[in-house]
Structures are given as structure tokens and as C-alpha cells.
Protein backbone atom coordinates (compact mmCIF):
# COMPACT_ATOMS: atom_id res chain seq x y z
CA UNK A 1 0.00 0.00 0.00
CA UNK A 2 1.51 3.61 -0.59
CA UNK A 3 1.93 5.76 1.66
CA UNK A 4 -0.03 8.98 1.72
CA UNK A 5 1.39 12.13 2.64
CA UNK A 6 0.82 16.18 2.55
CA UNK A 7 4.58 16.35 3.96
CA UNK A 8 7.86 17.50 3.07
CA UNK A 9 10.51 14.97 1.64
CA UNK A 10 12.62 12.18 3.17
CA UNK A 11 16.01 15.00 4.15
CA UNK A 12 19.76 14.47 3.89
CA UNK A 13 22.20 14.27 6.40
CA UNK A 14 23.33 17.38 8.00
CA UNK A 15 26.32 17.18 6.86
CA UNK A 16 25.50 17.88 3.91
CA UNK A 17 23.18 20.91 4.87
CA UNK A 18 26.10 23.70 4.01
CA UNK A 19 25.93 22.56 0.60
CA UNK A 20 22.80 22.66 0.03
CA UNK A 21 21.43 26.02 0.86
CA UNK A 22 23.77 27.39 -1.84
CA UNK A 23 22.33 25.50 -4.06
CA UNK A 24 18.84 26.51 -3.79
CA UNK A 25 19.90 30.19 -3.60
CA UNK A 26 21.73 29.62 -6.65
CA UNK A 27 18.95 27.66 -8.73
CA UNK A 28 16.57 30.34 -6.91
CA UNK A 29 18.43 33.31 -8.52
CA UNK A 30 19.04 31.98 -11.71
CA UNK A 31 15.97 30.41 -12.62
CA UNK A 32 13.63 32.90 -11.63
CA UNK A 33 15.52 36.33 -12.66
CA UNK A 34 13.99 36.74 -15.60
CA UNK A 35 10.74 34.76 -14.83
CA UNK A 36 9.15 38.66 -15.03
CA UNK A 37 9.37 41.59 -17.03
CA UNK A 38 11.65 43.65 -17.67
CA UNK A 39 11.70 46.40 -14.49
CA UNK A 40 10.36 43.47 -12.29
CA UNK A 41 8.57 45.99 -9.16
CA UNK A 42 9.96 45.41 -5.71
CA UNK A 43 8.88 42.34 -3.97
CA UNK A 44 5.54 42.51 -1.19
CA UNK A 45 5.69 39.18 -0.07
CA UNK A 46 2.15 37.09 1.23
CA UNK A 47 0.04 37.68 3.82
CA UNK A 48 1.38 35.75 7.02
CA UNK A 49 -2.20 34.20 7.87
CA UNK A 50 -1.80 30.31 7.54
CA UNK A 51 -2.88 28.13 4.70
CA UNK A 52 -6.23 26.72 4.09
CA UNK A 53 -7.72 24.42 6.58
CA UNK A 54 -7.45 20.68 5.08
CA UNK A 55 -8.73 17.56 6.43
CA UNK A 56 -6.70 15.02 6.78
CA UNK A 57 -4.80 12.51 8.99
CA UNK A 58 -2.44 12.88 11.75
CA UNK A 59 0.60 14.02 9.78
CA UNK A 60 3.94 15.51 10.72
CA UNK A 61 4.70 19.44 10.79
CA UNK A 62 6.87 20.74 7.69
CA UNK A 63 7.14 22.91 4.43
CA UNK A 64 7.58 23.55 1.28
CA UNK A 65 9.70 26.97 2.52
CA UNK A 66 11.48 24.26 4.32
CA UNK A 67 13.93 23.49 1.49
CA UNK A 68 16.08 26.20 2.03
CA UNK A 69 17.58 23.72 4.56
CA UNK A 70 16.61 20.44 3.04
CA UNK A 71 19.13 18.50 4.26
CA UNK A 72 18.18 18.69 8.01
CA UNK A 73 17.85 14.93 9.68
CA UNK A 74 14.27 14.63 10.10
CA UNK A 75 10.75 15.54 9.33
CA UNK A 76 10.61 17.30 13.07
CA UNK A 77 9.75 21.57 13.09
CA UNK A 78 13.42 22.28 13.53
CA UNK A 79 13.63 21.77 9.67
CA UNK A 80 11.43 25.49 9.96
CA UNK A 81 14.16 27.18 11.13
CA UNK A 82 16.00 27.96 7.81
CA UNK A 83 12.48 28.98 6.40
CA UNK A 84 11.04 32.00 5.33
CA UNK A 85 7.75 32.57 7.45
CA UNK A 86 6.01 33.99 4.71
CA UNK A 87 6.16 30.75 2.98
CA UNK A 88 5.69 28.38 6.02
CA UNK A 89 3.10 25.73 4.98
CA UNK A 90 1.00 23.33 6.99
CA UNK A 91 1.60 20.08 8.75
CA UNK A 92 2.02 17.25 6.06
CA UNK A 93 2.05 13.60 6.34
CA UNK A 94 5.49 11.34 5.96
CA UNK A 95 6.50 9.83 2.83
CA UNK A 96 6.79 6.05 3.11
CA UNK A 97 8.86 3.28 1.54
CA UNK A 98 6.88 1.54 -1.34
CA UNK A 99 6.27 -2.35 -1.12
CA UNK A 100 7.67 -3.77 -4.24
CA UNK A 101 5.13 -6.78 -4.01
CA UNK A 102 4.73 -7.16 -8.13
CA UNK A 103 6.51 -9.50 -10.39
CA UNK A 104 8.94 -8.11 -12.58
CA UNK A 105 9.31 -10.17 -15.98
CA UNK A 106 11.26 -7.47 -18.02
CA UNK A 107 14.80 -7.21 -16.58
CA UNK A 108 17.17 -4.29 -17.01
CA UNK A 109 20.66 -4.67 -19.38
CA UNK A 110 23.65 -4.03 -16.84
CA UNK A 111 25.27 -0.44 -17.50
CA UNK A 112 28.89 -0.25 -16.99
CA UNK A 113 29.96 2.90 -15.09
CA UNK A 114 30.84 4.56 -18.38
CA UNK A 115 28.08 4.06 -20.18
CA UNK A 116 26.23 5.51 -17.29
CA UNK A 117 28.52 8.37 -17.31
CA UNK A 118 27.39 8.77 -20.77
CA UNK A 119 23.61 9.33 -20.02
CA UNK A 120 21.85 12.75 -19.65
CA UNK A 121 21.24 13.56 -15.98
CA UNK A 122 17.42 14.16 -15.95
CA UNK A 123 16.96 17.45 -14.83
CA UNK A 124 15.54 21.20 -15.79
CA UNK A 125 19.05 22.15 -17.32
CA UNK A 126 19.02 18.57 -19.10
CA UNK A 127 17.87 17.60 -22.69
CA UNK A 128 17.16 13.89 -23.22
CA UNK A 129 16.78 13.27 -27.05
CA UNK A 130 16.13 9.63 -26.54
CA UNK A 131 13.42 9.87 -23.80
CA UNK A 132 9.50 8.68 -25.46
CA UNK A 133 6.94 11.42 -25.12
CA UNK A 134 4.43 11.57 -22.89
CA UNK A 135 1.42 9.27 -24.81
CA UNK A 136 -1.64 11.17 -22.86
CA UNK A 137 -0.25 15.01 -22.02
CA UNK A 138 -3.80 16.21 -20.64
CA UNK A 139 -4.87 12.53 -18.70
CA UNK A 140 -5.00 12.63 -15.13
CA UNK A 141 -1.88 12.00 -13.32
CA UNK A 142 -1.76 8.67 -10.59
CA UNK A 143 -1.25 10.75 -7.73
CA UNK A 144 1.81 7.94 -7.14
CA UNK A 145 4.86 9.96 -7.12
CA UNK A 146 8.90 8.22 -6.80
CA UNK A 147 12.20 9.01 -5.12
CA UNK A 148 15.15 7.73 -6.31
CA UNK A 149 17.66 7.24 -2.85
CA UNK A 150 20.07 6.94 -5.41
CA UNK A 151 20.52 7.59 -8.76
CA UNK A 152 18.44 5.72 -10.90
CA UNK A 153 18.91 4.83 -14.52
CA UNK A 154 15.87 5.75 -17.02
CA UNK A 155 14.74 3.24 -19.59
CA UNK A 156 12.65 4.09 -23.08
CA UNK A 157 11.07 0.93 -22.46
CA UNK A 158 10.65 -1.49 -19.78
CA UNK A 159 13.74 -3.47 -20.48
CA UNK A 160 14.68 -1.34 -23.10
CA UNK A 161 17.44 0.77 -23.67
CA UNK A 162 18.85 3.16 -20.93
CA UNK A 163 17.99 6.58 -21.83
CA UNK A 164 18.95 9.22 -18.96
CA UNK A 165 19.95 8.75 -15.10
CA UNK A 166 17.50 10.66 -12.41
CA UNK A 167 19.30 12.18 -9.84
CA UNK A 168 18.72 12.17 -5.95
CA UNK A 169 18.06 15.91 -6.08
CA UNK A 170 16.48 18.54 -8.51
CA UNK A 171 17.63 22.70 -7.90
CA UNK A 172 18.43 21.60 -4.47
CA UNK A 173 15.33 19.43 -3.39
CA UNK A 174 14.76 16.45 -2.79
CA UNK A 175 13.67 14.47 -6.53
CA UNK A 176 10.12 13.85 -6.99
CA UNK A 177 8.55 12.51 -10.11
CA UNK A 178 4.87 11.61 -10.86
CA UNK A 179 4.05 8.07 -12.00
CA UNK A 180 1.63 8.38 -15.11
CA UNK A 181 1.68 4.24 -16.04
CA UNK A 182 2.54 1.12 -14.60
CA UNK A 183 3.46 -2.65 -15.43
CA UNK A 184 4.66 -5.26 -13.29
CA UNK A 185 8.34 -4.21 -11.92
CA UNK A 186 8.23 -0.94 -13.87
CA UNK A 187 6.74 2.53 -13.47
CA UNK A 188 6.74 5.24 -16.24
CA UNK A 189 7.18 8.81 -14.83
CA UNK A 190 7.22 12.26 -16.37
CA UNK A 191 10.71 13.69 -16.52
CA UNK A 192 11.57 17.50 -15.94
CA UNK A 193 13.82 17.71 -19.33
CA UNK A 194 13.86 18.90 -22.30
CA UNK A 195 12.07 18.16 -24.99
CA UNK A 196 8.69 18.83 -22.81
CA UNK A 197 6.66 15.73 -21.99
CA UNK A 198 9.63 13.50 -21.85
CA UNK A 199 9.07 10.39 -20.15
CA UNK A 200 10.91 7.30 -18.68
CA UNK A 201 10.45 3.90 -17.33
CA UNK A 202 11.89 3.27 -14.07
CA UNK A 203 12.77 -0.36 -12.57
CA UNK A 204 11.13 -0.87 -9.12
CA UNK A 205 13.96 -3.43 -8.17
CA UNK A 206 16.91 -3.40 -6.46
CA UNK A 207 16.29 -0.79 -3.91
CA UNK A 208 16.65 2.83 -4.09
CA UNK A 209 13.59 4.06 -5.00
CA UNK A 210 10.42 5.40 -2.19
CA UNK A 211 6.88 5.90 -3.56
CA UNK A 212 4.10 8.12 -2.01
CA UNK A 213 0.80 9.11 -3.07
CA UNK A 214 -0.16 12.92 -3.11
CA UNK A 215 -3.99 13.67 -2.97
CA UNK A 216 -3.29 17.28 -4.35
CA UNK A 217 -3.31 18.63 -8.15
CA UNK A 218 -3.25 22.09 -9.14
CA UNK A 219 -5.20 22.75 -12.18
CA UNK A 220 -4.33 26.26 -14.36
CA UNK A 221 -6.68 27.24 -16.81
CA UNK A 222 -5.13 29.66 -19.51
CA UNK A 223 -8.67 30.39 -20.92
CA UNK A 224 -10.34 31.68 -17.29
CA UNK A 225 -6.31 32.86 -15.69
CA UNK A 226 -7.39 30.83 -13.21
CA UNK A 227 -5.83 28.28 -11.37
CA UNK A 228 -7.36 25.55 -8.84
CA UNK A 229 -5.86 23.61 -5.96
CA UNK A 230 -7.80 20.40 -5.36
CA UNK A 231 -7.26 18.25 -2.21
CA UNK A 232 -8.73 14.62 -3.06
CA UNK A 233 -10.49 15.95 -5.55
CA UNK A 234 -11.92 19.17 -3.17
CA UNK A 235 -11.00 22.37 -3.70
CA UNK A 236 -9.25 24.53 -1.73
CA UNK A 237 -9.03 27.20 -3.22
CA UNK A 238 -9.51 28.92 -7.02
CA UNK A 239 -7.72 32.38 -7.91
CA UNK A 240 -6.75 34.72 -10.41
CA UNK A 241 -3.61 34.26 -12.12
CA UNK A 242 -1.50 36.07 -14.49
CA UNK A 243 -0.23 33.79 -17.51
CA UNK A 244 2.72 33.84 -20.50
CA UNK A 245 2.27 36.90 -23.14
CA UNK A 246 1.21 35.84 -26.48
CA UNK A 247 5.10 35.74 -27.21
CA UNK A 248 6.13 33.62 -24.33
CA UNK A 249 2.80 31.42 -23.57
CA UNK A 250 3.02 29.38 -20.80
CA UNK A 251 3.30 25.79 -22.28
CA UNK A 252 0.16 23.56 -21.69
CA UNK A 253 0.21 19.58 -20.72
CA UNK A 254 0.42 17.38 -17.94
CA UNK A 255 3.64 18.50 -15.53
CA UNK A 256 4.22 18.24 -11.84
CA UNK A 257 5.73 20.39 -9.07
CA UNK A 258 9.62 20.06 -9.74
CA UNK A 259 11.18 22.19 -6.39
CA UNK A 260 10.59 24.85 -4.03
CA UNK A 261 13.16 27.66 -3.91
CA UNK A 262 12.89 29.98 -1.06
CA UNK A 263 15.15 33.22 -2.23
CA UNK A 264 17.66 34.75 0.00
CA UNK A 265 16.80 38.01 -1.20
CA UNK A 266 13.60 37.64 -3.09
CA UNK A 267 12.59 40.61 -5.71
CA UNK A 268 9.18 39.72 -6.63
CA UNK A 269 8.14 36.49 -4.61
CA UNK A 270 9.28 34.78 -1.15
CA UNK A 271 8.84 31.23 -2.40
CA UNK A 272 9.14 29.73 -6.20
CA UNK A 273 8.00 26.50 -7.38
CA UNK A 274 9.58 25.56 -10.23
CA UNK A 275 7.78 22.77 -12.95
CA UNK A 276 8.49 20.03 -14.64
CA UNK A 277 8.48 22.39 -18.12
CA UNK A 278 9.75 24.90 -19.69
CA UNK A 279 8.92 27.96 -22.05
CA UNK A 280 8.43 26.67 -25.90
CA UNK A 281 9.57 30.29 -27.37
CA UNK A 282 12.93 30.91 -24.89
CA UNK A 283 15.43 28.99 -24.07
CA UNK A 284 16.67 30.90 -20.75
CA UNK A 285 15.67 33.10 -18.49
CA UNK A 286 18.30 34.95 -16.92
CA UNK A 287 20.88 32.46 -18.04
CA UNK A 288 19.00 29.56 -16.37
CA UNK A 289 17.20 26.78 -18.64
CA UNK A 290 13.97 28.30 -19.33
CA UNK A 291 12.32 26.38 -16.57
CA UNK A 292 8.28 27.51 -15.93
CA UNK A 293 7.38 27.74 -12.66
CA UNK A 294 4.58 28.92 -9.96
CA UNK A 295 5.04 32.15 -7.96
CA UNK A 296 4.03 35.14 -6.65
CA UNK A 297 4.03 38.99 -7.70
CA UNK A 298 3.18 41.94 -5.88
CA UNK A 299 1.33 44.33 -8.19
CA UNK A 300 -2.19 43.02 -8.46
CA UNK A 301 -2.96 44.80 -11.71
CA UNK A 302 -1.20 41.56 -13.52
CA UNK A 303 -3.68 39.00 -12.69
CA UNK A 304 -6.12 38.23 -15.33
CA UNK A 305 -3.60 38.98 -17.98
CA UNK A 306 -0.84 37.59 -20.20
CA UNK A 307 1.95 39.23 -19.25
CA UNK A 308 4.67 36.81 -18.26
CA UNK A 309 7.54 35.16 -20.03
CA UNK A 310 5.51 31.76 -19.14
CA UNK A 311 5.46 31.11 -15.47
CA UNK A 312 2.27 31.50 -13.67
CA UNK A 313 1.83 34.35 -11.41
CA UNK A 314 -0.72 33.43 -8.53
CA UNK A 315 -2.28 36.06 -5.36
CA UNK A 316 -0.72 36.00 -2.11
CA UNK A 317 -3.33 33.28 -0.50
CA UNK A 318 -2.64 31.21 -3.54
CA UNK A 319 1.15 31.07 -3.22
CA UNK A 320 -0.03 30.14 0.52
CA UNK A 321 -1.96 27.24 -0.66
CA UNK A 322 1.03 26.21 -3.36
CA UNK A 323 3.20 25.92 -0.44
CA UNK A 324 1.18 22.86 0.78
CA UNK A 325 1.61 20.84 -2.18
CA UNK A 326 4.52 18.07 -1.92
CA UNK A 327 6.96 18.00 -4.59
CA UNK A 328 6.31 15.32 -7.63
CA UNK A 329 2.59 16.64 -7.30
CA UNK A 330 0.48 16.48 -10.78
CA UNK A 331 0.10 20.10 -12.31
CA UNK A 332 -2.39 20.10 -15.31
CA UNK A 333 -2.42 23.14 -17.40
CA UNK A 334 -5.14 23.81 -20.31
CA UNK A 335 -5.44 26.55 -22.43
């Protein structure tokens, strides 16, 4: 049975913790400085009030503003420390290890190291030529979402050849991908690389791999500028949003919540969550990959209008609400 959760994600040691806040401040600055406009306004970050009221389970406290120190030990409240209050999010449940109960006819080829050294690294900056596109862009995600412990080697087929290895981490956080098909031993998941709608098959043996399920999906309708936060298929919430200009629309299809970047010195939003897409027309923004993403933006007169360079600009009590969703969670935008 999978495990459900509302939480953050399994963390690294602490060790490792000075490593990673650079990181995200890094991926933070690079991939979001020219998510605006030119003569981006000064930043008014969200209202402080907490997030919606959800009903669920007994779950442990963390959030998604949480990842600017990732790497803490455990799912306990100290992991708030490092966040920004503005983008503190409510108690979620644990992620749990997945039962690998199914049989598993296809077998994986063995990869010596340097063919596996040869393989894209699956990420926002990465392009993976070989990957299969996504065969249902618009369908309805699982909900079933994986983390590779370690990295994991993607396959174009189950048993097929090896097309890209997914990493442990994506801008900093913890790797979460959505599961959008399944076979025994195998589990095809969206990828966050270029070309858009790449996809992969996983093997679920040999360890190194967790599985949750998410009850959220956020739904953005291009047509209304709205987008929709649904709990278990309730809402919590629908909003106003401001989309991609007619030059830079924001790209439409099945995608999932890729990171959350909390800025150390945010100019137009204290907490960005970057997608599993990016921008059809650019190819960077502000020298990062072009990566589309969910965030906020002071100056109310945007929302209802196309105005970005693709991301998504969403009201204050929105970007509260985003900050609930766990990573690898299904995003389905329509125009």
C-alpha cells in the first residue's frame, strides 16, 4: 500500500546541509531572474495568515519553505528554522517506503559505469533526445509519485534501452517525479527535461527508489487565468492568475511540481516553485534553462492577464496554498 502524505521529503544528512542552501539560492536566482518583465517591481511578499484548513490525517509538521535547509535529519519543526515565514506551509504527512510486491518479468541490461557516465542527468538544465513522449499530455496523473535514494537509470522501455539517469536531487530538493503508467516491476514517470513531456520507465527493483501518493493537483486554466488547488479531488481554493504573453505562452500539458526555492533576497516572490516544463519560445531566463514555474508577484494589476515570459503568477493566499503541495505533485495546465 503507498503511503499517503501532505509532507515535506525524506532529508539528507546534515552534513550535507552547508551545501545545500547554496544551491537553492543559486537555482533560486538563476531560474527565476527573468521569470518577469523587464523592471520586475519590488517584492511585497504574502500575507502571514496560515494556509487553508485541510482535512486530513495525523501528519507531521513541515514545508515547502522548508527546502532552504533540506538536508536537516528529520521531518521534526526544527527543519522550519531555515524557512522563510512567509512561505511556512501546513503540517504534512510522511513519505513512506513503497512495497515492491509485483513480479517483474522485463529485466534491465547491466550499464557499466561509463556508459552511465554517458547518459543525460534528468533534470531542468538537461535535454534527453532519446526519452519517449508523454502518450496522454492532458490525462489525469496517478497521484503515485517516486524518489530515487540513489541515482536511478531511465529506460525508453521497460527493459529497453537506458535513456537518462534521475538524480537524488532537482535545484536543491529532494527528486520527486509523478508516476503516469505502470506494469509489473516498472513505473513510467514524467521527466523535468527537455524536450517537454519526456518520459521514462523506471525499474522498481533493487532498492533505491520510495513511492508516495499525493492527494493534491493544481489545475491552471489559460482560458479563465485561473488556477485551482484540489485536495482529493476538493477544492481549496480557485484564484486569479497572471499567464505567458502571447510571445512567451506558458506551455500547456500534464507536468508536476519540480522544487521549491525559497530566495535569500527575493525581488518579486518569497517562495518559487519551479515545474516540470519549460517555455516553448525561450530557451533561458536569466541564463538559467527556461524552466516555468509557480510564484508570486506583488502588483495586483497583472492578474487576469498575459503578461509573463511563461510562469504562472498566482495572489498572495494562492502562493499560501502552493506551499502545501509536496513536490512530484500532478500540475495540469489547459489553455
Amino acid at each position: 500500500m503507498h503511503a499517503h502524505f501532505r509532507s515535506d521529503w525524506p532529508r539528507r544528512a546534515v552534513a550535507k546541509a552547508a551545501l545545500a542552501v547554496p544551491v537553492i539560492a543559486l537555482g533560486a536566482a538563476v531560474l527565476a531572474a527573468g521569470c518577469g518583465t523587464a523592471g520586475s517591481p519590488p517584492a511585497a511578499p504574502p500575507q502571514t495568515t496560515g494556509p487553508p484548513r485541510v482535512t486530513a490525517a495525523p501528519h507531521a509538521a513541515a514545508s515547502h519553505a522548508a527546502a532552504a535547509s533540506h538536508a536537516a535529519a528529520s521531518h521534526a519543526a526544527a527543519a522550519h528554522a531555515a524557512a522563510s515565514p512567509a512561505a511556512t506551509a501546513a503540517a504534512r504527512r510522511t513519505v513512506g517506503p513503497k512495497a515492491l510486491t509485483q513480479s517483474q518479468p522485463a529485466q534491465t541490461a547491466h550499464l557499466s559505469a561509463t556508459q552511465a557516465a554517458q547518459l543525460p542527468l534528468a533534470t531542468t538544465y538537461a535535454t534527453t533526445p532519446a526519452a519517449p513522449q508523454d502518450p496522454a499530455p492532458f490525462a489525469a496523473e496517478t497521484g503515485t509519485v517516486v524518489h530515487p535514494t540513489t541515482t536511478r537509470v531511465i529506460y525508453a522501455r521497460p527493459g529497453g534501452p537506458a535513456v537518462a539517469e534521475l538524480p537524488v536531487t532537482e535545484l536543491g530538493s529532494p527528486t520527486w517525479v509523478p508516476v503516469v503508467q505502470s506494469q509489473p516491476g516498472w513505473d513510467r514517470i514524467l521527466l523535468p527535461t527537455r524536450p517537454d513531456r519526456s518520459t521514462g520507465w523506471i525499474y522498481l527493483g533493487g532498492g533505491g527508489l520510495q513511492s508516495a501518493y499525493t492527494p493534491y493537483q493544481v489545475d491552471v486554466d489559460l482560458a479563465a487565468y485561473r488556477v485551482t488547488i484540489l485536495d482529493a479531488g476538493r477544492s481549496l481554493g480557485s484564484w486569479t492568475v497572471a499567464e505567458g504573453a502571447p510571445g512567451t505562452p506558458t506551455p500547456t500539458g500534464r507536468t508536476f511540481v519540480l522544487a521549491s526555492l525559497v530566495p535569500t533576497q527575493p525581488t518579486y516572490s518569497p517562495l518559487i516553485l519551479p515545474l516540470g516544463t519549460h517555455s516553448d519560445t525561450l530557451t533561458t531566463y536569466g541564463g538559467g534553462p527556461g524552466t516555468v514555474g509557480l510564484h508570486g508577484w506583488p502588483d495586483a494589476s497583472v492578474f487576469g492577464h498575459a503578461v509573463s515570459h511563461g510562469c504562472v503568477r498566482v495572489p498572495p493566499a494562492a502562493l499560501r496554498a502552493l506551499s502545501q503541495v509536496p513536490l512530484g505533485s500532478p500540475v495540469i495546465i489547459t489553455g
